[in-house]
C-alpha atoms as a PDB file:
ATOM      1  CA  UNK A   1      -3.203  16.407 -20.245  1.00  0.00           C
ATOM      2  CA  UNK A   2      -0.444  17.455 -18.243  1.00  0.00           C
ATOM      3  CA  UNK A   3      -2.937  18.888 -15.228  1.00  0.00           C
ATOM      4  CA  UNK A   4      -4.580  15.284 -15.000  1.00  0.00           C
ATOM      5  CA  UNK A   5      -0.892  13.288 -15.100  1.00  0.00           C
ATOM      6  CA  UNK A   6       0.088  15.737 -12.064  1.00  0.00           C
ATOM      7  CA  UNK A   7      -3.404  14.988 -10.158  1.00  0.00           C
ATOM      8  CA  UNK A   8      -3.044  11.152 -11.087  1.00  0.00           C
ATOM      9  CA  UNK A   9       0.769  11.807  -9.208  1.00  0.00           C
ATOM     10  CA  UNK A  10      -0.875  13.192  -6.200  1.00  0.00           C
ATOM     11  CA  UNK A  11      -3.385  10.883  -5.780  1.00  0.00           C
ATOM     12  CA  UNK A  12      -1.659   8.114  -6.466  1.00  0.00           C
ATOM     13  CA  UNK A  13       1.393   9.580  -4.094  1.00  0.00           C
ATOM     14  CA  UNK A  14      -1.442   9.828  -1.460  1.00  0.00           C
ATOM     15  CA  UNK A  15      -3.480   6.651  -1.898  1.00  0.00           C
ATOM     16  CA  UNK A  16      -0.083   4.669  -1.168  1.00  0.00           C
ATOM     17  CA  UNK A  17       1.262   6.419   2.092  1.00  0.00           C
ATOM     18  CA  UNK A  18      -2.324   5.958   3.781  1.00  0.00           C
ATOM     19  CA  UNK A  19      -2.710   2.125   2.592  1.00  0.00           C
ATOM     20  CA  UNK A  20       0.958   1.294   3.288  1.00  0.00           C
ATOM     21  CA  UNK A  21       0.053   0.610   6.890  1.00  0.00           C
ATOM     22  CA  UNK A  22      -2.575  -1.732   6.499  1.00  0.00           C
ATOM     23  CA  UNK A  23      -0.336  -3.452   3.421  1.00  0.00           C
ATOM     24  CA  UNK A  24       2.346  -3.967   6.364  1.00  0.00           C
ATOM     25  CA  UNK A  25      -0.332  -5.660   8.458  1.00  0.00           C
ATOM     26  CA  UNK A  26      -1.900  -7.384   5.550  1.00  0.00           C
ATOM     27  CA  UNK A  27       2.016  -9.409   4.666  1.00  0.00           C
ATOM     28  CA  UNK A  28       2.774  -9.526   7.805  1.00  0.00           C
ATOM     29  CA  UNK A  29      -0.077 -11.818   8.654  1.00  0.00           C
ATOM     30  CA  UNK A  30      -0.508 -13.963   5.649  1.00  0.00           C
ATOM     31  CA  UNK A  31       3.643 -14.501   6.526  1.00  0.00           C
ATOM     32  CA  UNK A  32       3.350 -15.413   9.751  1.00  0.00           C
ATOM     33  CA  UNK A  33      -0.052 -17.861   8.908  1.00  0.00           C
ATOM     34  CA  UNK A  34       2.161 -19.017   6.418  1.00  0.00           C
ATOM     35  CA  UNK A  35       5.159 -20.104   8.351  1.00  0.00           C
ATOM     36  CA  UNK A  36       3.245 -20.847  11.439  1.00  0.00           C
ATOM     37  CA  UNK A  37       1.543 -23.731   9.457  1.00  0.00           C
ATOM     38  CA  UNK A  38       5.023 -25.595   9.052  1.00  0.00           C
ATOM     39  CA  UNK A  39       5.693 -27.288  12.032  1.00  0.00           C
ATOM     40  CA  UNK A  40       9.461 -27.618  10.570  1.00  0.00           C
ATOM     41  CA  UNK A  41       9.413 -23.806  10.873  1.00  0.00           C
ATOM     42  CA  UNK A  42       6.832 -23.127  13.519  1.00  0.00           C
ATOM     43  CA  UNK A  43       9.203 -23.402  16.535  1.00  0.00           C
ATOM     44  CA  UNK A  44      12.016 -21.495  15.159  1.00  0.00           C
ATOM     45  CA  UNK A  45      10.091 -17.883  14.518  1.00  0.00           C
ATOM     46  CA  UNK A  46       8.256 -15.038  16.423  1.00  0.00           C
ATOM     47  CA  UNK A  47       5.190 -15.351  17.304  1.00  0.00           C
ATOM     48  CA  UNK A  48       4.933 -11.870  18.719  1.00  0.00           C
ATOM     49  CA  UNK A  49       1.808  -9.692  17.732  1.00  0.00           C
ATOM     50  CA  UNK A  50       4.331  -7.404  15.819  1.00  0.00           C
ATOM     51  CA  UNK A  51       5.607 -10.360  13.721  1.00  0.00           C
ATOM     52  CA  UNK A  52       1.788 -11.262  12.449  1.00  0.00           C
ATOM     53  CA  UNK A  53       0.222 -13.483  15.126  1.00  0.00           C
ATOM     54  CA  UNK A  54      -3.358 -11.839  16.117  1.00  0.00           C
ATOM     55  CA  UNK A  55      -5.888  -9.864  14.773  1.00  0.00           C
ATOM     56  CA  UNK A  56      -5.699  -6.691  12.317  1.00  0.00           C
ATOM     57  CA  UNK A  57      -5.505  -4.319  15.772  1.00  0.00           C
ATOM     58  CA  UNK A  58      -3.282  -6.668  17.485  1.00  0.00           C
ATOM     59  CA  UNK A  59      -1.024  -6.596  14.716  1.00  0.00           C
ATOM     60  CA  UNK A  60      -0.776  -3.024  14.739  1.00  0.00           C
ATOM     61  CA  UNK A  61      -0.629  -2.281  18.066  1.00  0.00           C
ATOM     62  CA  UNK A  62       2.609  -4.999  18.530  1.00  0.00           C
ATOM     63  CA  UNK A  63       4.336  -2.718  15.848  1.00  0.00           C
ATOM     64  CA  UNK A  64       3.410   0.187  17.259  1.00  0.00           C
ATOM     65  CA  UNK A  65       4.722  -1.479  21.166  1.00  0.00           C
ATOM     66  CA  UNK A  66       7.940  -3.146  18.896  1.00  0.00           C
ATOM     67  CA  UNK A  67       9.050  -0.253  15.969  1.00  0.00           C
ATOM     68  CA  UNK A  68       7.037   2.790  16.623  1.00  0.00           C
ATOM     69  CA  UNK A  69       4.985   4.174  13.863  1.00  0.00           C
ATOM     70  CA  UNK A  70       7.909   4.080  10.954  1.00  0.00           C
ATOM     71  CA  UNK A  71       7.258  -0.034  11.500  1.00  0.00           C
ATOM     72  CA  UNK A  72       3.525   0.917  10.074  1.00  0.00           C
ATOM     73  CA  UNK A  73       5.183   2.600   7.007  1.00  0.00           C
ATOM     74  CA  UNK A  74       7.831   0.054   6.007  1.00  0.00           C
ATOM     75  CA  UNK A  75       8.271  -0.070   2.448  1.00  0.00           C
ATOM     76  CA  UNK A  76       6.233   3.018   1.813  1.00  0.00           C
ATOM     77  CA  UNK A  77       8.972   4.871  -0.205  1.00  0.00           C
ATOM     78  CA  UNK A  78       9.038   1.674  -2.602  1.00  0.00           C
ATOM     79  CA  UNK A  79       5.295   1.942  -2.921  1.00  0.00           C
ATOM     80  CA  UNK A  80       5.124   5.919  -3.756  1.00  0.00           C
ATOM     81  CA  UNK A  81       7.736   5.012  -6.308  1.00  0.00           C
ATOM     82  CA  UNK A  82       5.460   2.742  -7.823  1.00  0.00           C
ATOM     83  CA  UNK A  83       1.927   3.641  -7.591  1.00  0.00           C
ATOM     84  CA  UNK A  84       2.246   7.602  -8.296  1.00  0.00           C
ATOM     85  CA  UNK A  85       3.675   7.312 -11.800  1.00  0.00           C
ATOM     86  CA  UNK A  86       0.908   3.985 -12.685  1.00  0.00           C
ATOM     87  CA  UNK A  87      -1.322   6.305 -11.193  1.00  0.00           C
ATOM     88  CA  UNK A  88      -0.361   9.200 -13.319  1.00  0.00           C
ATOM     89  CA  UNK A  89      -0.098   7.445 -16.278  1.00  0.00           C
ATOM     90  CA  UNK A  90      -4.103   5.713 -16.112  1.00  0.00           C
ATOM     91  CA  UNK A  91      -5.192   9.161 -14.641  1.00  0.00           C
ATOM     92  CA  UNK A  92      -3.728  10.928 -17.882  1.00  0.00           C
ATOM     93  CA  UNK A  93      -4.303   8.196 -20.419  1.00  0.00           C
ATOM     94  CA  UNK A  94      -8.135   7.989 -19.237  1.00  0.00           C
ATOM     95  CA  UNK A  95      -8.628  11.570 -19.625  1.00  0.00           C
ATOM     96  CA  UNK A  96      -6.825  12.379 -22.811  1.00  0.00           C
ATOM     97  CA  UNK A  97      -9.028   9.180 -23.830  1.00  0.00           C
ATOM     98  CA  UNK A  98     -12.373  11.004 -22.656  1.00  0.00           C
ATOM     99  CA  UNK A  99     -11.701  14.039 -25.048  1.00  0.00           C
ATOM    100  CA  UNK A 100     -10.653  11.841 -27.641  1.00  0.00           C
ATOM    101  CA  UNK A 101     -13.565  10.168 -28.043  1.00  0.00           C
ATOM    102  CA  UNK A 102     -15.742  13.236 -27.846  1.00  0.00           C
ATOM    103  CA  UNK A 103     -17.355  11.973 -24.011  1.00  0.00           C
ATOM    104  CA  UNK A 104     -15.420  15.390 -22.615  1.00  0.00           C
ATOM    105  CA  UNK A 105     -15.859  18.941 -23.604  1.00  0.00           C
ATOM    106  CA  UNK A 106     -12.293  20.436 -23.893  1.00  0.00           C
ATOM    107  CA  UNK A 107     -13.582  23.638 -21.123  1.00  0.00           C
ATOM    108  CA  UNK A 108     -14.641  21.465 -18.836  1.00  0.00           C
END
């Protein structure tokens, strides 16, 4: 139904804005493990907190010190774009699929 699509959209549009920061963390430190372990490559990038090298809180706080909170949400527009319609989409399909198959009453 149209209500659930618009609720999948919301909560989709939602779920990805308040995960993008820890996704930015996440990349940032699997990068910088990544290219730290090539010694080729080691000496040539940053090894600032803000560039991956720490813990989870280090991490953040070094963007925070570096970029300010936007450098938290970097790539969250992309993400909104493409979590709220998949979202949408399952929401709606699963629903429409409940009172297909009889496992939904159509008041409730």
């Amino acid at each position: 139904t149209a209500r659930a699509f618009v609720a999948g959209a919301g909560a989709g549009m939602l779920a990805a804005v308040l995960v993008t920061p820890f996704d930015v963390v996440k990349t940032r430190r699997q990068l910088y493990t990544t290219l730290a372990s090539d010694p080729a490559v080691a000496a040539t990038i940053d090894h600032s907190a803000s560039a991956g090298n720490g813990s989870t809180s280090q991490v953040i706080s070094g963007i925070l010190k570096d970029e300010g909170a936007p450098g938290l949400f970097r790539g969250a527009y992309a993400r909104v774009l493409k979590v709220t319609p998949a979202c949408a989409i399952m929401i709606g399909v699963y629903e429409t699929g409940k009172r297909v198959f009889g496992l939904q009453e159509r008041g409730t």
